[in-house]
Protein backbone atom coordinates (compact mmCIF):
# COMPACT_ATOMS: atom_id res chain seq x y z
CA UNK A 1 38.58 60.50 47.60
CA UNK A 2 39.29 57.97 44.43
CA UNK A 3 37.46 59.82 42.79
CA UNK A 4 39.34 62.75 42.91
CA UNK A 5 42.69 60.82 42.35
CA UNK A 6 41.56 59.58 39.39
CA UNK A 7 40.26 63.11 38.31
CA UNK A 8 44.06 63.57 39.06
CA UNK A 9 45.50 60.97 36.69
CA UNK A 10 43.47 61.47 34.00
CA UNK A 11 44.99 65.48 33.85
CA UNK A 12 48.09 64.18 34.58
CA UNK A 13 47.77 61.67 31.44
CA UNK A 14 45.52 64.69 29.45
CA UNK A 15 48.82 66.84 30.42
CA UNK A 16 51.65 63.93 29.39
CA UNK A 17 49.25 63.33 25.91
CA UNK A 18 49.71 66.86 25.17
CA UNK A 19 53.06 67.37 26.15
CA UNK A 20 54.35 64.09 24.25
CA UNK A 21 51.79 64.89 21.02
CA UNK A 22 53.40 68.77 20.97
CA UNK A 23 57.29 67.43 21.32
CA UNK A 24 56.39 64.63 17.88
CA UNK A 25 55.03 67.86 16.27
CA UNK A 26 58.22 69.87 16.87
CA UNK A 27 60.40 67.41 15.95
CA UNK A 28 58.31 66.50 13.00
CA UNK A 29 58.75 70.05 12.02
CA UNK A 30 62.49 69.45 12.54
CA UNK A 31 62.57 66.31 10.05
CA UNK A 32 60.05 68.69 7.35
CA UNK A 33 62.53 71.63 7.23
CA UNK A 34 65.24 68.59 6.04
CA UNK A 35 63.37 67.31 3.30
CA UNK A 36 64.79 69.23 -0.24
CA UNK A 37 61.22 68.96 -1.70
CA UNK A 38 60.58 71.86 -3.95
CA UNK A 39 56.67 72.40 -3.67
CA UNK A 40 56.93 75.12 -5.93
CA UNK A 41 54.53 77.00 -4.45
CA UNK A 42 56.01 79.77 -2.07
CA UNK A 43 54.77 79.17 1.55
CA UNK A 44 53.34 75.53 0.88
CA UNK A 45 55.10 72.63 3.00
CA UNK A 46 54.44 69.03 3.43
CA UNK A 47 52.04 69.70 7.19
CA UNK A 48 53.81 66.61 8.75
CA UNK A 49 53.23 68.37 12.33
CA UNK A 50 49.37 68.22 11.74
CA UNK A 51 49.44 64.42 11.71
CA UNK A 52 49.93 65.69 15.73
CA UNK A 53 47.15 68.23 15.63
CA UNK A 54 44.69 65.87 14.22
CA UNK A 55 45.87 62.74 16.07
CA UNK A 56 45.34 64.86 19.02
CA UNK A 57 41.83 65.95 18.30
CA UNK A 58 40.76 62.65 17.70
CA UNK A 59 42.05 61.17 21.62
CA UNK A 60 41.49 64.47 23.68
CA UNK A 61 39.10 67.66 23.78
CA UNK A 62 39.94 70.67 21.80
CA UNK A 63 41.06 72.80 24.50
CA UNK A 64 43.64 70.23 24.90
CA UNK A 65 44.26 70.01 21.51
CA UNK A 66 44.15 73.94 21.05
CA UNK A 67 47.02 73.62 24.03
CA UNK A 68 49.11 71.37 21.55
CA UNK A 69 48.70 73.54 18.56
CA UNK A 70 49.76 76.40 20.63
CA UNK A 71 52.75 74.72 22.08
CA UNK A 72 54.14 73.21 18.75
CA UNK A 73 53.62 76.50 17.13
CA UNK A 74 55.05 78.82 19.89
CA UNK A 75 58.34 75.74 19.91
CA UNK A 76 58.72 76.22 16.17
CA UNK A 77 58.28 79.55 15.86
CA UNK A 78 61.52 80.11 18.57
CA UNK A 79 63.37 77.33 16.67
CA UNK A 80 63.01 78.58 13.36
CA UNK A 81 61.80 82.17 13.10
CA UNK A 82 60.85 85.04 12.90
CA UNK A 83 57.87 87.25 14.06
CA UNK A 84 56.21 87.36 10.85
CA UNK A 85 56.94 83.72 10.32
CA UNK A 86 55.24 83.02 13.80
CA UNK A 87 51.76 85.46 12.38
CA UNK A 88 51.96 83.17 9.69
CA UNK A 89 52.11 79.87 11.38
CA UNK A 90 50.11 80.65 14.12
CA UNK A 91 47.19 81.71 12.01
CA UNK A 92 47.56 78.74 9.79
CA UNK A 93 47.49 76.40 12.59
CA UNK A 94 44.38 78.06 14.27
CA UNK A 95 42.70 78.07 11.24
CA UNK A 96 43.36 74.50 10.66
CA UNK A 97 42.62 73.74 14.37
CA UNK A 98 39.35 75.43 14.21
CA UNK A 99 38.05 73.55 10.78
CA UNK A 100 39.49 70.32 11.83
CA UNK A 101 37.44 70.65 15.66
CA UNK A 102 34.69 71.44 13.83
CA UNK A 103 34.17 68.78 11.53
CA UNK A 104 34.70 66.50 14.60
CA UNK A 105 32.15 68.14 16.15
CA UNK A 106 29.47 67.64 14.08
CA UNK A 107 30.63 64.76 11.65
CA UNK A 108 32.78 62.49 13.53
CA UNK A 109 31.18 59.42 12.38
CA UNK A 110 30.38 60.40 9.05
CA UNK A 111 33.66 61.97 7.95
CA UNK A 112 37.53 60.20 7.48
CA UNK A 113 40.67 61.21 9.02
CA UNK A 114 41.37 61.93 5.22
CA UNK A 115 38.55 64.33 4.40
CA UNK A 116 39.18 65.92 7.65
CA UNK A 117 42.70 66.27 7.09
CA UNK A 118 42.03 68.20 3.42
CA UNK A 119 39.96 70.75 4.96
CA UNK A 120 42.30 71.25 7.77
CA UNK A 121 45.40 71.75 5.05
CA UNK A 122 43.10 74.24 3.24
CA UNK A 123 42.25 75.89 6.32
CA UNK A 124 45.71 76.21 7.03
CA UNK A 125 46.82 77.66 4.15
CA UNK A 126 44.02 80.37 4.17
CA UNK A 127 45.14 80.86 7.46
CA UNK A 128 48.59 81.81 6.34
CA UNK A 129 47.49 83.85 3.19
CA UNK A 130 45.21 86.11 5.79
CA UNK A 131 48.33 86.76 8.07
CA UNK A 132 50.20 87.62 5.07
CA UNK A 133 47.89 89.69 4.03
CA UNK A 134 47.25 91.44 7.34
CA UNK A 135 50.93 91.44 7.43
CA UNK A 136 51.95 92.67 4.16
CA UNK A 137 48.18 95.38 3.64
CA UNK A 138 47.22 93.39 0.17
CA UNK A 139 44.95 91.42 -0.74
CA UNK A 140 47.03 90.51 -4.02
CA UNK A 141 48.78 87.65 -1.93
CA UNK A 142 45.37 85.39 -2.44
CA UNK A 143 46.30 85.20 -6.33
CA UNK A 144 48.13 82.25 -4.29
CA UNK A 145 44.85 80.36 -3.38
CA UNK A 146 44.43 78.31 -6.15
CA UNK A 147 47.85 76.64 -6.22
CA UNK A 148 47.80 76.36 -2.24
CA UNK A 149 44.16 74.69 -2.13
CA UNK A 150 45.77 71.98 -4.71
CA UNK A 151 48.20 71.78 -2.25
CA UNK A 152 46.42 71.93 0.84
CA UNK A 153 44.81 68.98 -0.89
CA UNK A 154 47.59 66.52 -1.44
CA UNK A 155 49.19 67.42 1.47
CA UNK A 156 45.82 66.97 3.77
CA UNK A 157 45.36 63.13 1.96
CA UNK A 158 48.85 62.58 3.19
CA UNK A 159 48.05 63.84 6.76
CA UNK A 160 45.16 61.86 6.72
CA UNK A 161 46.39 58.85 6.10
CA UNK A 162 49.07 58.92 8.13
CA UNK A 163 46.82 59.70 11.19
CA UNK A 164 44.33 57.04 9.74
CA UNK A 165 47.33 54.25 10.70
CA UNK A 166 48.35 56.19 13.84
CA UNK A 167 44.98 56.41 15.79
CA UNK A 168 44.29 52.79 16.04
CA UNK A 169 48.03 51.98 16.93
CA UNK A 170 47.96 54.26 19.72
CA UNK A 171 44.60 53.05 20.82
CA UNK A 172 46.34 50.05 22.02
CA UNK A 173 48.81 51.74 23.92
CA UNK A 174 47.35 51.69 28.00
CA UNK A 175 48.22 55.16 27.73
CA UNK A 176 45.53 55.93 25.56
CA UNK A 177 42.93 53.96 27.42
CA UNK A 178 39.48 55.43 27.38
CA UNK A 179 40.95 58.76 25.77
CA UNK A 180 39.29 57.91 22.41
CA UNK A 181 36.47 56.54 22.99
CA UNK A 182 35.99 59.28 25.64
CA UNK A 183 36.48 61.86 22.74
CA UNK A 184 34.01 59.88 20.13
């Protein structure tokens, strides 16, 4: 019977992880769409949500983590847009999602937050540039690639850092207990 109670916490905690981790995201999101930073390049943005997305995928498993990714981009999407802005997003962050997971997967000890971070902000933005291409029936749109890799780039290093400083802070957190390691 314990056993199945604490089967019961730890989705409960899983569930409160993923619930807390997709509400930062959002409002993350939020506090990006204040910044006046000019990137220059159309479509390219700062990523703070993924610090989420990749905090996430470090503590929990990636359906969890795809739950999260759906969440913050399904909360955004009604807070800020529109349908094609949603294709966009949504393809971005599965992109990411799916590049980030599977560096995890099969480098977890051998690659940083930072290097997985990069790819996941380069995955992103090929992500978008696919839905907009989908979306708009070119393939012209990818004459954006180079400048959004570059960005994808410095934007990932930021990410990465960031989430480099978060992970072990929330490791001490009793909320957290077990979740990384668990993950590792």
């Amino acid at each position: 019977m314990s056993s199945l109670n604490e089967q019961s916490n730890l989705a409960l905690k899983r569930t409160v992880i993923v619930a807390i981790f997709a509400a930062v995201a959002v409002v993350l999101s939020l506090v990006e769409s204040l910044i006046p930073i000019n990137m220059s390049v159309p479509g390219a943005k700062l990523g703070l949500a993924n610090i989420m997305v990749l905090t996430c995928l470090y503590f929990l498993r990636a359906r969890d983590a795809l739950m999260m990714v759906l969440l913050k981009t399904l909360l955004t999407a009604f807070i800020f847009g529109t349908f094609s802005s949603f294709l966009f997003s949504i393809m971005g962050a599965l992109f990411s999602f799916a590049a980030m997971w599977f560096l995890l997967l099969v480098g977890r000890k051998r690659l940083s937050a930072i290097g997985i971070s990069i790819v996941g902000g380069i995955a992103h933005n090929i992500g978008q540039l696919t839905a907009a291409s989908l979306y708009f029936n070119t393939t012209k749109i990818f004459y954006y690639l180079p400048m959004l890799l570059i960005m994808g780039v410095l934007t990932g290093i930021a990410v990465g850092i960031a989430v480099r400083y978060l992970i072990p802070s929330l490791s001490k957190l009793s909320l957290f207990d077990g979740f990384l390691t668990e993950a590792a």
